[in-house]
N, C-alpha and C. Protein backbone atom coordinates (compact mmCIF):
# COMPACT_ATOMS: atom_id res chain seq x y z
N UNK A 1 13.30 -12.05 1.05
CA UNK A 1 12.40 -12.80 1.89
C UNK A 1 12.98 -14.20 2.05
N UNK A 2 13.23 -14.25 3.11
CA UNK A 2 13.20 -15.77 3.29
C UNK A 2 12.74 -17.13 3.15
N UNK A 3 12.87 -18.46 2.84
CA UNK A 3 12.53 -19.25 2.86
C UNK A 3 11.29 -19.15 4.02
N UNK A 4 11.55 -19.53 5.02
CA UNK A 4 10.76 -19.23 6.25
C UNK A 4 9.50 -18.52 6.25
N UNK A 5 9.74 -17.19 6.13
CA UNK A 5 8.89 -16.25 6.07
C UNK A 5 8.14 -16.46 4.51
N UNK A 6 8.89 -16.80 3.55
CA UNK A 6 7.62 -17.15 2.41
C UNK A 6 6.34 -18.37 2.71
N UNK A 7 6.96 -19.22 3.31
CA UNK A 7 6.34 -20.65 4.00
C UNK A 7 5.08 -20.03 4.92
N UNK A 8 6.01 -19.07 5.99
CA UNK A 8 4.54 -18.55 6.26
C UNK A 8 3.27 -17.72 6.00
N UNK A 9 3.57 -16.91 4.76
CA UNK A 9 2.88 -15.58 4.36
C UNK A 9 1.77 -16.83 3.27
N UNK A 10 2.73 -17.93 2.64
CA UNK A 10 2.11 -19.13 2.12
C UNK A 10 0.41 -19.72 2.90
N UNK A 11 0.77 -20.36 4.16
CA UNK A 11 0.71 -20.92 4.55
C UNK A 11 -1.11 -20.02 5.75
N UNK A 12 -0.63 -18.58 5.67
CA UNK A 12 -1.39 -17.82 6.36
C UNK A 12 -2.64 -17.48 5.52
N UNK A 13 -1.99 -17.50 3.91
CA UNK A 13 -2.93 -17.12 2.86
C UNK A 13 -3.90 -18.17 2.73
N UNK A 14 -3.40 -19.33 2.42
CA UNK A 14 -4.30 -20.35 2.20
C UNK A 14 -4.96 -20.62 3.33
N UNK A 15 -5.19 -20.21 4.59
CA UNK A 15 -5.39 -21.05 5.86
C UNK A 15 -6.88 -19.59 5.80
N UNK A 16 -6.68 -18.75 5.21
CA UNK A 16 -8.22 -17.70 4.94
C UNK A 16 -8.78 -18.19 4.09
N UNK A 17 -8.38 -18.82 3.59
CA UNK A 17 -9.83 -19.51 2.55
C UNK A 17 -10.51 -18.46 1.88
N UNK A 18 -10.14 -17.32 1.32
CA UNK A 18 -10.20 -16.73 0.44
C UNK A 18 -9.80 -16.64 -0.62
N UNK A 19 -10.38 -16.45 -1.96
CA UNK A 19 -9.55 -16.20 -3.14
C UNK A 19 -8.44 -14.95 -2.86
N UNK A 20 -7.31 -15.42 -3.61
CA UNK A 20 -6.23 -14.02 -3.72
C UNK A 20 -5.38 -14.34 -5.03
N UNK A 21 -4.77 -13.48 -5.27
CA UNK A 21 -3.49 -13.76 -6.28
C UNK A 21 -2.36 -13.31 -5.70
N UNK A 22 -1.63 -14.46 -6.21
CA UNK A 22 -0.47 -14.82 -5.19
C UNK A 22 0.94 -14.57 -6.37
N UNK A 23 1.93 -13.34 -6.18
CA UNK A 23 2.76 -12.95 -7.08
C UNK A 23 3.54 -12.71 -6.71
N UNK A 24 4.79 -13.65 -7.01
CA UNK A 24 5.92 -13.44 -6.51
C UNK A 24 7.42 -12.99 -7.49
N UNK A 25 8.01 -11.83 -7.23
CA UNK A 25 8.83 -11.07 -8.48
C UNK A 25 10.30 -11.66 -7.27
N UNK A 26 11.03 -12.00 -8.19
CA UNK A 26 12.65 -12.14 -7.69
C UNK A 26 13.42 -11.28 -7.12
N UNK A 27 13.25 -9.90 -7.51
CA UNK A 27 13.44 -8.98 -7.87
C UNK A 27 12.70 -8.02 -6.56
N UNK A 28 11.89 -8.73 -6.26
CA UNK A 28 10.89 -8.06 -5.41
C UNK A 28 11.52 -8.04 -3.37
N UNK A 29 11.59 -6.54 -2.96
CA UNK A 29 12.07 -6.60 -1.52
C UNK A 29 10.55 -6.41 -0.55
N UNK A 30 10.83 -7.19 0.37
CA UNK A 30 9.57 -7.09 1.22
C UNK A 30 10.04 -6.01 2.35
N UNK A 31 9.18 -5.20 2.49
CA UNK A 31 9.16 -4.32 3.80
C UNK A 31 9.27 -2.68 3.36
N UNK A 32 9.00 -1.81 3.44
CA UNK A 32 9.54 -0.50 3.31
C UNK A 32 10.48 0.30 4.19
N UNK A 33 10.42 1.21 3.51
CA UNK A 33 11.25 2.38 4.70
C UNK A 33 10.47 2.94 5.84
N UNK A 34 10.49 3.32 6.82
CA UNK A 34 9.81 3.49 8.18
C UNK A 34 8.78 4.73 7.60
N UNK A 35 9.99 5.64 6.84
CA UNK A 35 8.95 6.86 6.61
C UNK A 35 7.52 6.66 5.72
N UNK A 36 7.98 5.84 4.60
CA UNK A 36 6.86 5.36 3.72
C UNK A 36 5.51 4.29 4.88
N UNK A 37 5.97 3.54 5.71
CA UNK A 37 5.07 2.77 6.05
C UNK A 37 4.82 3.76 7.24
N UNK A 38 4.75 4.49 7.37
CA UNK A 38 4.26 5.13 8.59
C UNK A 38 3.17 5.68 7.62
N UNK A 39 3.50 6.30 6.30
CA UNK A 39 2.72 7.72 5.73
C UNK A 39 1.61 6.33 5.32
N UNK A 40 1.79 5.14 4.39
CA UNK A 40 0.73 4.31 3.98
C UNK A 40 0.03 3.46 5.12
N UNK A 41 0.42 3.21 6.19
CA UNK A 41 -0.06 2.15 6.67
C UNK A 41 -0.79 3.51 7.92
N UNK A 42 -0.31 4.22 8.62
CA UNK A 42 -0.88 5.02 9.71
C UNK A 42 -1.66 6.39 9.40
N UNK A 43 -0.84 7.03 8.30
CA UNK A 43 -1.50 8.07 8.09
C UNK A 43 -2.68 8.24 7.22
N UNK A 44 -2.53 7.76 5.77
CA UNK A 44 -3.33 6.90 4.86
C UNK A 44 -4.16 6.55 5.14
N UNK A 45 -3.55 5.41 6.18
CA UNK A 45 -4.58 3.91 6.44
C UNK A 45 -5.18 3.44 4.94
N UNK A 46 -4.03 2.84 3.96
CA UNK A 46 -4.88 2.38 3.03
C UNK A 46 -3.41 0.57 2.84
N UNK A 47 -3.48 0.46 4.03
CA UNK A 47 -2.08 -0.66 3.90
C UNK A 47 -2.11 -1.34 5.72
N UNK A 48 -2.09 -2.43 5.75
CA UNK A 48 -1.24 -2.64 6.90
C UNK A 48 -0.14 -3.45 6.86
N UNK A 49 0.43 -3.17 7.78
CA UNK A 49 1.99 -3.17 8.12
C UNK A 49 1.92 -4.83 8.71
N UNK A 50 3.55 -5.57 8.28
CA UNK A 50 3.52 -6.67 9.09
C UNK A 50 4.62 -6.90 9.41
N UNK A 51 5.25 -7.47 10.69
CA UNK A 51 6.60 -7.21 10.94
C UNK A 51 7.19 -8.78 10.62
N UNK A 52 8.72 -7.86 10.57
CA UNK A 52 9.76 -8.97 9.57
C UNK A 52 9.41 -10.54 10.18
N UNK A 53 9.22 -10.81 11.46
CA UNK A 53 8.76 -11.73 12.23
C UNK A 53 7.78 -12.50 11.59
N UNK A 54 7.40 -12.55 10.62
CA UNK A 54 6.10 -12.77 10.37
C UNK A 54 5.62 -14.40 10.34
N UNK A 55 4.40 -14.86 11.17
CA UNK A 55 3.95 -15.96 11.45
C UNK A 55 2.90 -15.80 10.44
N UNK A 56 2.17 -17.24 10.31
CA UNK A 56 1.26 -17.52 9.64
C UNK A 56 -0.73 -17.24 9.90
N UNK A 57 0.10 -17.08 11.45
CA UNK A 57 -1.77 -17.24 11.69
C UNK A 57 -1.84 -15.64 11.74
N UNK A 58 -0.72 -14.77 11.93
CA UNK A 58 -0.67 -13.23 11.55
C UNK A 58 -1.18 -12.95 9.87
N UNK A 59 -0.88 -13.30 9.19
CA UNK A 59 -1.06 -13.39 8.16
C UNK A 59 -2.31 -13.68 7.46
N UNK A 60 -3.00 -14.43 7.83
CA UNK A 60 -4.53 -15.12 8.43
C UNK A 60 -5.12 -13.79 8.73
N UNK A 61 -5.01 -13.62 9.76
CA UNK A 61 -5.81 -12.78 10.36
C UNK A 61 -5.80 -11.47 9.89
N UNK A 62 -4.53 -10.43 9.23
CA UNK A 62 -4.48 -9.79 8.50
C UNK A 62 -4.98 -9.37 7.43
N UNK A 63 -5.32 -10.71 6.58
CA UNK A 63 -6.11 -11.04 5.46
C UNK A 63 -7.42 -10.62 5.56
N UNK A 64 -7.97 -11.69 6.65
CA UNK A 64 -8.87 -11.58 7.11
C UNK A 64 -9.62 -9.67 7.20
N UNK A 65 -9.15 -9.18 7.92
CA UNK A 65 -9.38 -7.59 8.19
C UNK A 65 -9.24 -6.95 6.83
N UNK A 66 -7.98 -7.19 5.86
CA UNK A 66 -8.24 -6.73 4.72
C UNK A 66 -9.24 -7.20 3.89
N UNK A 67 -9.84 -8.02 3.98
CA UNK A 67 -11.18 -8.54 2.77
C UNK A 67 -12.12 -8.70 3.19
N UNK A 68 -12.39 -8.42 4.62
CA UNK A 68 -13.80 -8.36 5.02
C UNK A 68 -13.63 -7.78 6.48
N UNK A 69 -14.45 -6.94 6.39
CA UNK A 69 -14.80 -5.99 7.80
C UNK A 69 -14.63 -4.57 8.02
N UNK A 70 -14.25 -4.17 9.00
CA UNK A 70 -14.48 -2.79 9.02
C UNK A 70 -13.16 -2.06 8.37
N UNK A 71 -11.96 -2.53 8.57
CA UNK A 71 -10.41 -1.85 8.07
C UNK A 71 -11.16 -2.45 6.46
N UNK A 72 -11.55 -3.41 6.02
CA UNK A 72 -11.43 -3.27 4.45
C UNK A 72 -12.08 -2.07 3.99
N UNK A 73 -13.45 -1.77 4.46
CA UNK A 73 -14.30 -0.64 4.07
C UNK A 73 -13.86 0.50 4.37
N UNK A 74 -13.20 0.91 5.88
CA UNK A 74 -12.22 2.04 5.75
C UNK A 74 -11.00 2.25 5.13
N UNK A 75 -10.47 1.22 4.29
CA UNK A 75 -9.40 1.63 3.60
C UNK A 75 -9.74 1.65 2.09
N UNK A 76 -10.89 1.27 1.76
CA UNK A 76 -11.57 1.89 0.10
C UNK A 76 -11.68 2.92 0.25
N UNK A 77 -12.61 3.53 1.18
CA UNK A 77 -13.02 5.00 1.39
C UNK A 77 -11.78 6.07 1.35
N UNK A 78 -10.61 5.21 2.25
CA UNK A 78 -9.78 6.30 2.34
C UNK A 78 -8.99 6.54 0.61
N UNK A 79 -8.84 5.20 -0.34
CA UNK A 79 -8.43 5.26 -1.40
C UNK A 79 -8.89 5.76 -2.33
N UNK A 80 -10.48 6.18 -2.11
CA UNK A 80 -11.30 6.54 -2.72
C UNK A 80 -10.99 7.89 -2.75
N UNK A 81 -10.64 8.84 -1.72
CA UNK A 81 -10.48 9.88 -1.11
C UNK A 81 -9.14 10.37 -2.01
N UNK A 82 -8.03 9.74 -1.78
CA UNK A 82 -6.85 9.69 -2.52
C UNK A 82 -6.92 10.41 -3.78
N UNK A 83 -7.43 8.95 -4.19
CA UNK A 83 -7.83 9.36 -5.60
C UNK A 83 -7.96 10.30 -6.12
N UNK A 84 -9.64 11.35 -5.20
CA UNK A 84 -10.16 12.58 -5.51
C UNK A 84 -8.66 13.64 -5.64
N UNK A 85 -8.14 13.31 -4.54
CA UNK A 85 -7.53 14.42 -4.14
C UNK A 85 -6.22 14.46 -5.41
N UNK A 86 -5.98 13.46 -5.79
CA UNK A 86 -4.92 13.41 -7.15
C UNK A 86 -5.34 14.04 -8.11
N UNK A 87 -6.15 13.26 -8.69
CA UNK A 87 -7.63 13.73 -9.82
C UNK A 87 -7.43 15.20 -9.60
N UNK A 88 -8.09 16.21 -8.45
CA UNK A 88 -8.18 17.15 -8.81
C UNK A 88 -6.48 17.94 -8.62
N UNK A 89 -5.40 17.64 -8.01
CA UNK A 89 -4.12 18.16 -7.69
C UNK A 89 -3.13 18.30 -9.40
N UNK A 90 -3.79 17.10 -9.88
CA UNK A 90 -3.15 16.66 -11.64
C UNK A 90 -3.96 17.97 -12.86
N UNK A 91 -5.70 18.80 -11.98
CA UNK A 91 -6.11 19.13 -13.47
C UNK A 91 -4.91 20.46 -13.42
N UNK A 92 -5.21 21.17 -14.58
CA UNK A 92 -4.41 22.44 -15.02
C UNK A 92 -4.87 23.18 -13.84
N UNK A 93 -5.45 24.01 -12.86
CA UNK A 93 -5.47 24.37 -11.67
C UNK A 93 -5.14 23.83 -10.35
N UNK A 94 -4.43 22.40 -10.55
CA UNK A 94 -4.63 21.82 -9.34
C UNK A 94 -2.93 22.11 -8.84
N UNK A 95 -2.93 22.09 -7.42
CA UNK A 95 -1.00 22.50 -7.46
C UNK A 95 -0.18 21.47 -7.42
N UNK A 96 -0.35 20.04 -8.06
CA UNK A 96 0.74 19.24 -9.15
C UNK A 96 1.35 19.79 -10.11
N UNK A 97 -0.10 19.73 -10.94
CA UNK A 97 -0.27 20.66 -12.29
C UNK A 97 1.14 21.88 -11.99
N UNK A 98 0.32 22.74 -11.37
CA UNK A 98 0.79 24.33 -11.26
C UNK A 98 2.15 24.04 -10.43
N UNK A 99 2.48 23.00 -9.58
CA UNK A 99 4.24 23.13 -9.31
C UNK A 99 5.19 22.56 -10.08
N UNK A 100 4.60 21.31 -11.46
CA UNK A 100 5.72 20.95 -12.34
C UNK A 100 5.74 22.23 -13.12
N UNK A 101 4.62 22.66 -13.67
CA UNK A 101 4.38 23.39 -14.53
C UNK A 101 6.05 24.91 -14.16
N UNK A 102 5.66 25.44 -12.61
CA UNK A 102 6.59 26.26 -12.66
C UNK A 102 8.24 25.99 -12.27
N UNK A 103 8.21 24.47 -11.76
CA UNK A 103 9.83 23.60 -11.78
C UNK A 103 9.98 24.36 -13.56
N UNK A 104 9.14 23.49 -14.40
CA UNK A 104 9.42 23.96 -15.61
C UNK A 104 10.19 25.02 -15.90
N UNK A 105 9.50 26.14 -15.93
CA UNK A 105 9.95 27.27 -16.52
C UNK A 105 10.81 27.97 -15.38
N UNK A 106 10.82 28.08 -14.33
CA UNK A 106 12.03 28.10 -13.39
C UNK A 106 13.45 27.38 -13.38
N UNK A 107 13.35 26.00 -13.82
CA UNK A 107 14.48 25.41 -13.82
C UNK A 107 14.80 25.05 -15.21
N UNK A 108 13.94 24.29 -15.95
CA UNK A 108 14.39 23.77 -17.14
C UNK A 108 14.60 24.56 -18.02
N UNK A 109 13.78 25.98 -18.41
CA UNK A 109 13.53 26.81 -19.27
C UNK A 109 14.67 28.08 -19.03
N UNK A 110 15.47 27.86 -18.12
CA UNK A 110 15.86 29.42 -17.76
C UNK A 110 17.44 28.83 -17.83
């Protein structure tokens, strides 16, 4: 991330006047791969997307939609949903469970 672009993601945050926590890793790359932000941000819908361009009052307003309004409440629901669907894919019947389970004994065991 750039100088620039930190100044503005800065600058967009504080200008919502909302509480947030603000964490920044060195280490850390901004942006994903097309395939991942297509599956979290469009298919999901539990993310939105912001392009490398990124201005401040975008950022603002982004915020904005994520912490209050209708995209915040549809993207709990949809995480909420997630969730279920892990929860039950992880128990011993669910097919997580049941496809490591037979990687297992198909690949590792044989």
């Amino acid at each position: 991330m750039s100088a620039e672009q930190l100044l503005e993601f800065a600058w967009g945050s504080a200008n919502n006047k909302k509480p947030f926590l603000w964490i920044i890793r060195p280490d850390l790359v901004i942006g994903d791969r097309p395939t991942n932000c297509r599956y979290i941000c469009n298919e999901w819908e539990i993310r939105i997307g912001i392009d490398t361009n990124v201005k401040g009052e975008e950022v603002e307003k982004l915020m904005n939609d994520l912490m209050a309004g209708e995209k915040e409440n549809k993207m709990r629901q949809n995480i909420v949903e997630l969730k279920k669907k892990a929860e039950e894919a992880s128990t011993p019947s669910g097919c997580s469970f049941m496809n490591l389970d037979k990687f297992v004994k198909e690949v590792l065991l044989n």
